[in-house]
Protein backbone atom coordinates (compact mmCIF):
# COMPACT_ATOMS: atom_id res chain seq x y z
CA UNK A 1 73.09 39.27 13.31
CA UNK A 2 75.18 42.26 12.82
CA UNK A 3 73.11 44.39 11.95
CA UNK A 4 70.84 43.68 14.69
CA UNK A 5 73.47 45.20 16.82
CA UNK A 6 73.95 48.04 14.44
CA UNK A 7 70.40 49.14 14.40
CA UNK A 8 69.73 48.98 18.13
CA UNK A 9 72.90 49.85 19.68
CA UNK A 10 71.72 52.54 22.15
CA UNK A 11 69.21 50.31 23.19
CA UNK A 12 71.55 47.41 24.08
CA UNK A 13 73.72 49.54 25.69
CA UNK A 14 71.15 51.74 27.56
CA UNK A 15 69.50 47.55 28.72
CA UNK A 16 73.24 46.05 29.81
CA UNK A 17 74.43 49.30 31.55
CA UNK A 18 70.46 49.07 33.73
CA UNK A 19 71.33 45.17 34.05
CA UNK A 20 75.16 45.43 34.36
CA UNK A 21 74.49 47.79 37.33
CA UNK A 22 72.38 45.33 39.43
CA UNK A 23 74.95 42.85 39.19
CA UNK A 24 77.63 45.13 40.67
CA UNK A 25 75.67 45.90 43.25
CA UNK A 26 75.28 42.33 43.89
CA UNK A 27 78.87 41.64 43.44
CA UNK A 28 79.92 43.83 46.24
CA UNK A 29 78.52 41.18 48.75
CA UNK A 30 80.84 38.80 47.08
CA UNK A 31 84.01 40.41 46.93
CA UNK A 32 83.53 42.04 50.40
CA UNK A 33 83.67 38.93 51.76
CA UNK A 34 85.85 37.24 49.99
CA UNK A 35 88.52 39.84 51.04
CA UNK A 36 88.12 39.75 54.46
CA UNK A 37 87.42 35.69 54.80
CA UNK A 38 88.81 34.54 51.42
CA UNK A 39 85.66 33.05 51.05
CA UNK A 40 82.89 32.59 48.44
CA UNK A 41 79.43 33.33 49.38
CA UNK A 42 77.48 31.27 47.36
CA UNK A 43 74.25 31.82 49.34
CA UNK A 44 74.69 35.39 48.56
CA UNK A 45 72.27 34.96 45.57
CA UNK A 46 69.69 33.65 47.94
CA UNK A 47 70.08 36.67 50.21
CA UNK A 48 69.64 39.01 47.05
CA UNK A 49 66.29 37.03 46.50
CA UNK A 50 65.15 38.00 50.14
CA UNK A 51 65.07 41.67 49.18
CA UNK A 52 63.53 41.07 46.24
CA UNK A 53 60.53 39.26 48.17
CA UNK A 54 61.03 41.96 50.79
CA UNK A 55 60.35 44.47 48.67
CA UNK A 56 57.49 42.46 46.59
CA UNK A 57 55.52 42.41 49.94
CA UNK A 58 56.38 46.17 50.91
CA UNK A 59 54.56 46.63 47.65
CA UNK A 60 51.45 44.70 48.38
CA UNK A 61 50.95 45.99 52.12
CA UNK A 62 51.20 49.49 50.27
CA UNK A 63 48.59 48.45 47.68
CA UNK A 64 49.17 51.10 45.20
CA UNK A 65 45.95 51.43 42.95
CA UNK A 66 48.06 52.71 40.08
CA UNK A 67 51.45 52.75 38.71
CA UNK A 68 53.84 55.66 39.64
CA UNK A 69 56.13 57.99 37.89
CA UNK A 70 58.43 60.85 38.37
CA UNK A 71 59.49 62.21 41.85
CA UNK A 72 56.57 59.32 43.23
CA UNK A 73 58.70 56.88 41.57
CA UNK A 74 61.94 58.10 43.21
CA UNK A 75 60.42 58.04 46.46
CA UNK A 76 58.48 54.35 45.91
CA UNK A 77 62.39 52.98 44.66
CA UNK A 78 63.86 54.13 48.01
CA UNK A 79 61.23 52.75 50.02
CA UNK A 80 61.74 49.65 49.15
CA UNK A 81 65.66 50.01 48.32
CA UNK A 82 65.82 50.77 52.54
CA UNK A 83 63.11 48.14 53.15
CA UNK A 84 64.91 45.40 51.19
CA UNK A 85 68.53 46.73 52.40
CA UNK A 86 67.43 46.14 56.09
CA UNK A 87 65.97 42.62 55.55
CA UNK A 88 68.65 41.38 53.35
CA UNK A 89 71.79 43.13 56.31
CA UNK A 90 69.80 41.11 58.46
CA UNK A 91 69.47 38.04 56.25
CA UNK A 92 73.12 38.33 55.67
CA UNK A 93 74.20 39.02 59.29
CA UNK A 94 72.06 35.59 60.82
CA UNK A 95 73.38 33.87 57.66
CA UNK A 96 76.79 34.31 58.80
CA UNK A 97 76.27 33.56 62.66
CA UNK A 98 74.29 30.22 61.91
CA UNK A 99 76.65 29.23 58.88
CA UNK A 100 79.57 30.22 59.03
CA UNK A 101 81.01 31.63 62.22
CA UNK A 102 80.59 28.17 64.28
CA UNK A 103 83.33 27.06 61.86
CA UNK A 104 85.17 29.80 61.96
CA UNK A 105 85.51 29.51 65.86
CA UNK A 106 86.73 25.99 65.64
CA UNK A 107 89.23 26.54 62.73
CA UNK A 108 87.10 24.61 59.75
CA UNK A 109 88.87 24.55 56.45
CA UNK A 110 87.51 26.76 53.76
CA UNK A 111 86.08 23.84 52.05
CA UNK A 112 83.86 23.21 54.70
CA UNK A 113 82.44 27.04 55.05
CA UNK A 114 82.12 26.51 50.99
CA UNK A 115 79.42 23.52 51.52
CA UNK A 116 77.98 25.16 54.65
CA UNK A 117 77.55 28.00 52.05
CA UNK A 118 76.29 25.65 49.67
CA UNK A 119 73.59 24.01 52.09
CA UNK A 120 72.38 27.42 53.02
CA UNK A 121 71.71 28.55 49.68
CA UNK A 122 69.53 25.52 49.34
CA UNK A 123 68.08 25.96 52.64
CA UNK A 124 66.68 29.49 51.79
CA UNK A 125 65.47 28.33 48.31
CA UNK A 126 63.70 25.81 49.98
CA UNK A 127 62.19 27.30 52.96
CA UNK A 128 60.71 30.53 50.58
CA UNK A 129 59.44 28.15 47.50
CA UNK A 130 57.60 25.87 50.46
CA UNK A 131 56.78 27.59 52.82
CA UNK A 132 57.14 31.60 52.96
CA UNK A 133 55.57 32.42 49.52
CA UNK A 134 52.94 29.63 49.77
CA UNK A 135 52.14 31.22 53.28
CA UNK A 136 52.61 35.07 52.36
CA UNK A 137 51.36 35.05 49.18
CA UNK A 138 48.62 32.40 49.47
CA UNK A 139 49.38 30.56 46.94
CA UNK A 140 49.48 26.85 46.11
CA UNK A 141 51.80 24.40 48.45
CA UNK A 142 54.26 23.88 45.22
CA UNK A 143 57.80 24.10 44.20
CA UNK A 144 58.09 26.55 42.17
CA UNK A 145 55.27 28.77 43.00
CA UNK A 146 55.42 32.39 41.72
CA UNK A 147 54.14 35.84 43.18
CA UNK A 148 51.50 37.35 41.25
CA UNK A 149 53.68 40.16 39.13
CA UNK A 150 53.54 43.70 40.62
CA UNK A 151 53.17 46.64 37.74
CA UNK A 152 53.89 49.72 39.80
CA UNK A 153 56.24 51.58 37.34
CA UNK A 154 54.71 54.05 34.72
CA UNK A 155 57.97 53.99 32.30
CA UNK A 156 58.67 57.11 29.92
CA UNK A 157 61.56 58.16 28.07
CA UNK A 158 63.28 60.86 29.78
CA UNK A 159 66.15 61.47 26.25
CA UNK A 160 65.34 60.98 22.74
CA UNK A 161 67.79 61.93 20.75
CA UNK A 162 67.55 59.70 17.17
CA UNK A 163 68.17 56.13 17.82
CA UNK A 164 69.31 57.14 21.85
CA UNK A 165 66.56 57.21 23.75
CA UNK A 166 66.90 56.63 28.32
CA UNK A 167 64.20 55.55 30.33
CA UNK A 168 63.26 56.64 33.32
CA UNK A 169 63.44 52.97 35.05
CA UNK A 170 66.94 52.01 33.09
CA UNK A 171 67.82 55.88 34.20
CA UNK A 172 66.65 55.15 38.42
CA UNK A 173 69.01 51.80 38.02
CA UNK A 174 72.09 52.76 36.76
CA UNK A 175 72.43 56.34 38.64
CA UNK A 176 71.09 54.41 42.20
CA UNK A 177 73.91 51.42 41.80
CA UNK A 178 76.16 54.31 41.14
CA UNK A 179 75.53 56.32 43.94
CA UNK A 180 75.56 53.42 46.01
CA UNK A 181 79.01 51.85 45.19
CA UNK A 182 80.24 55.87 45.91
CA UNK A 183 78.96 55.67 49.35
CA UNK A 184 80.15 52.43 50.15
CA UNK A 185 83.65 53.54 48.51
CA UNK A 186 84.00 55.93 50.83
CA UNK A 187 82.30 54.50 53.77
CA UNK A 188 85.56 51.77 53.41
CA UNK A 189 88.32 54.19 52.41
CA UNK A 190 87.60 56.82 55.41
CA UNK A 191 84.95 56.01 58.21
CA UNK A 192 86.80 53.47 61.55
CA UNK A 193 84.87 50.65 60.46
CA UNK A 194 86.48 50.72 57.17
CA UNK A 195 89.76 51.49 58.44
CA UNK A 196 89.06 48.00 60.18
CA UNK A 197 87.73 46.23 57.63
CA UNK A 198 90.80 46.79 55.42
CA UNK A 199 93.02 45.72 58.05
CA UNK A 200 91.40 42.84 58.79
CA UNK A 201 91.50 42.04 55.33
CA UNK A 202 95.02 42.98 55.17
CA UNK A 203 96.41 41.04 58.08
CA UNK A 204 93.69 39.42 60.30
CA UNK A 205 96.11 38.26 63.33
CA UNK A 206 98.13 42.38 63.02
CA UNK A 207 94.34 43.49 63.14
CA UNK A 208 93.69 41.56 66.57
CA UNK A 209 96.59 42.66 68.11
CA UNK A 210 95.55 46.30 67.41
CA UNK A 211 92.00 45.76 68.72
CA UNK A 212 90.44 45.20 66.41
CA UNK A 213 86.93 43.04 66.94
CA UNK A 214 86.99 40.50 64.30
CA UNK A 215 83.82 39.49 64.64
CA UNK A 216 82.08 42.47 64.87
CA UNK A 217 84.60 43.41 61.32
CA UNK A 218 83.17 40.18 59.80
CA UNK A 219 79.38 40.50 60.90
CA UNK A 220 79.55 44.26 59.53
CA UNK A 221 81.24 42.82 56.31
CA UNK A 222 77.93 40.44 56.33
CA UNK A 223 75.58 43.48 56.72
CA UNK A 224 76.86 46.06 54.16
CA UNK A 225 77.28 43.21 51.21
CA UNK A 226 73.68 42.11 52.09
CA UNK A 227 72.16 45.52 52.54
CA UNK A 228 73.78 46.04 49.04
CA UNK A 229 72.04 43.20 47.83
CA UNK A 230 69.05 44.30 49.27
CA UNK A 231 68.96 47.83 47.63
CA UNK A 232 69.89 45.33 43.88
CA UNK A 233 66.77 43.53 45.06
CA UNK A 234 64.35 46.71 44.97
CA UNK A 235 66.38 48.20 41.33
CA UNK A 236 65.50 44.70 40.25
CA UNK A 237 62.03 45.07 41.14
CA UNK A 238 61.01 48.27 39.64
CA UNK A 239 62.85 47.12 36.30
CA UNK A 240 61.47 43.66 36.18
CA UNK A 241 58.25 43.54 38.45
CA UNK A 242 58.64 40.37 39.24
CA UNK A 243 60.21 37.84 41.58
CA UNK A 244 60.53 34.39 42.87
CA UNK A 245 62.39 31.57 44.50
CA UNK A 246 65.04 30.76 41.99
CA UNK A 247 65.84 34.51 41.09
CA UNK A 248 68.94 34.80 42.62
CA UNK A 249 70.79 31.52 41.89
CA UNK A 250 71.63 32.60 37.88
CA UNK A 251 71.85 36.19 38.83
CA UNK A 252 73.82 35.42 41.51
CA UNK A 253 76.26 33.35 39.21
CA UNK A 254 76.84 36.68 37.13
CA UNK A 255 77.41 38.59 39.55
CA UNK A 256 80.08 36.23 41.35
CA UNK A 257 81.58 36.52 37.38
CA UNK A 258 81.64 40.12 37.26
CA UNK A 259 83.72 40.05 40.78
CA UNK A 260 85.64 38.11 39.13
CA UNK A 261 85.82 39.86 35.94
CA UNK A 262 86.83 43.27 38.06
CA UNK A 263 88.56 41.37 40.23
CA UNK A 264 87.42 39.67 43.46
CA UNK A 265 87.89 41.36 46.65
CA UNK A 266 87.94 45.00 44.86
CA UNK A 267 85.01 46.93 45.01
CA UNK A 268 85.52 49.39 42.52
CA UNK A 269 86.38 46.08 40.78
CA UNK A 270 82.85 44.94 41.05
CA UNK A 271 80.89 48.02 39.90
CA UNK A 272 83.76 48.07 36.71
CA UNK A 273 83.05 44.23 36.25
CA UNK A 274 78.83 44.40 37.00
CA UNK A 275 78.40 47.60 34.24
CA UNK A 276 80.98 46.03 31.78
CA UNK A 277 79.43 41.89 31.69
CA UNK A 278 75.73 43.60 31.29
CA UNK A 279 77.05 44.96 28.52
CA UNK A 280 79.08 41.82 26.75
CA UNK A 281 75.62 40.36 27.62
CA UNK A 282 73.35 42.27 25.48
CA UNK A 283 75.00 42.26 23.07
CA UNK A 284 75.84 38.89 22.80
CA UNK A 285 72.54 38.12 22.74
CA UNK A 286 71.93 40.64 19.87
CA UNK A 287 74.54 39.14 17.92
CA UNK A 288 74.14 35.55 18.07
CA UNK A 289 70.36 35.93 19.94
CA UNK A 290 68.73 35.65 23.06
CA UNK A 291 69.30 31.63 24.24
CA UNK A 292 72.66 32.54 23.84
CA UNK A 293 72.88 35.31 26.38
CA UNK A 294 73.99 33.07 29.49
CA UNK A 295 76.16 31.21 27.41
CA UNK A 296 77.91 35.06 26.31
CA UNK A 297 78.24 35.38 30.20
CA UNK A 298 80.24 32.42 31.30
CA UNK A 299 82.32 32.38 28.88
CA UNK A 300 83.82 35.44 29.74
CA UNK A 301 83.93 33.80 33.42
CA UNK A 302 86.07 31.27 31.57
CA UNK A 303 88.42 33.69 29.75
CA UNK A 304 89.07 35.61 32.50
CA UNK A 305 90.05 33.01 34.65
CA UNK A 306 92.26 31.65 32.14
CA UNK A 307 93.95 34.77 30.26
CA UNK A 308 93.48 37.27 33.51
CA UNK A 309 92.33 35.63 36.70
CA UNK A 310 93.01 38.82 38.63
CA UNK A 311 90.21 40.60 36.46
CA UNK A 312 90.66 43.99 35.20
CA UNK A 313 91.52 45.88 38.27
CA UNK A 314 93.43 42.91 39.49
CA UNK A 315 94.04 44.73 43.60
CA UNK A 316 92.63 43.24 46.28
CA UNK A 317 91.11 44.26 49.39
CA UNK A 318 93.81 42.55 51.17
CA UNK A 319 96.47 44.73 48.85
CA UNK A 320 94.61 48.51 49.93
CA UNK A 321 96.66 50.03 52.35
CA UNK A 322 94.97 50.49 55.87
């Protein structure tokens, strides 16, 4: 089992660094809001699988007659990353103003957002597998319907050197989530509306009195963690081609562990976390096989939470100075 490692090394690494990356990028959503609200956003992972549908039907009302490559490719993967960012923000942003703000208004314990959170995941999963893909994709009236798979990705390898080869799809992945978490990095650290999220994080009832909008803070919080979903949504899409209902509730799972695993509420925390569990995943799953790759995955949740339960990076949002 081993050897198995051994021999394909580069390519387990090259796979969990490509997968690792989408679940940072998903993880951002969840530690964003979990340091300004202290809460978990379990229908996050339903909000990732809106951009992934988003960017699904971008594809078909393009109709591309051939699979892409090169600068094409580029240009197809930020269509549909802005696409998917836009509908997931907004996805995100009603999410919160149906859910969770009428709670928040009337003081609701955090229990209460956490099964309104709950519901809502459900809700989505629901409405999509029953109605929305049925009715969009014209397909049968049945849980569990799929999409008809997309192939729109003409994959080469871009290195070779020996056993180390990168392709071009693994290559689009990693370098887009990074680029992305360095935007959003310094979008926090230096633009007003960072300055403001980090107080309110910091000290919500301080952030008032300086006026600060606290609702506006927590609907942007909303948007950027579901636009970041979103752009996850269309680097899952090239690299997988395919989509449907239940994508984002495991995904979604993994990601919430690799916030946890960089620790929750810090953003470079998340991208540390994401890059390092796709990793442990692969290869776990070339050591001991494939069944056991989810299995590799929560454990770690488990160890972390019992040997460091403020992850790697351990600060907090809240902890950042304003």
């Amino acid at each position: 089992m081993l050897g198995n490692l051994t021999d394909q090394f580069w390519s387990y690494t090259t796979d969990g660094l490509a997968l690792g990356a989408i679940y940072a990028l998903v993880a951002l959503g969840y530690t964003m809001v979990y340091g300004v609200l202290r809460l978990i956003n379990f229908a996050h992972s339903e909000i990732f699988m809106v951009g992934t549908f988003a960017a699904l039907a971008t594809l078909n009302i393009i109709g591309l007659s051939a699979p892409v490559g090169g600068v094409a490719l580029i240009g197809m993967v930020l269509l549909l990353a802005v696409v998917a960012g836009l509908v997931s923000g907004a996805s995100a942003v009603a999410l919160e103003f149906v859910a969770y703000r009428p709670l928040r208004r009337k003081g609701a314990s955090r229990l209460a957002a956490l099964i309104s959170a709950i519901g809502a995941s459900l809700f989505l999963q629901q409405l999509f597998a029953r109605i929305l893909i049925p009715w969009w994709f014209d397909l049968p009236k049945e849980k569990g319907a799929l999409p008809i798979q997309e192939q729109f990705v003409t994959r080469t390898n871009l290195v070779e050197i020996g056993d180390f080869v990168v392709r071009n799809d693994k290559l689009v992945v990693f370098v887009g989530a990074v680029l992305m978490m360095v935007v959003l990095d310094q979008f926090v650290n230096r633009t007003r509306l960072g300055r403001g999220i980090r107080a309110t994080a910091q000290d919500p009832e301080t952030a008032v009195l300086m006026g600060v909008n606290i609702d506006r803070i927590v609907m942007a919080t909303f948007a950027i963690g579901g636009a970041m979903a979103g752009v996850a949504a269309a680097l899952y899409m090239m690299r997988f081609e395919e989509t449907n209902y239940f994508v984002g509730f495991l995904l979604g799972i993994k990601a919430f562990t690799a916030a946890v695993l960089g620790g929750i509420g810090n953003l470079r925390g998340a991208l540390v976390g994401g890059l390092v569990l796709g990793l442990i995943e692969m290869y776990g799953s070339a050591i001991f096989g494939s069944e056991w790759q989810n299995v590799v995955a929560f454990s770690v949740l488990v160890l972390v939470l019992m040997f460091r339960p403020t992850g790697i990076l351990g600060e907090s949002l809240q902890q950042a100075r304003a």
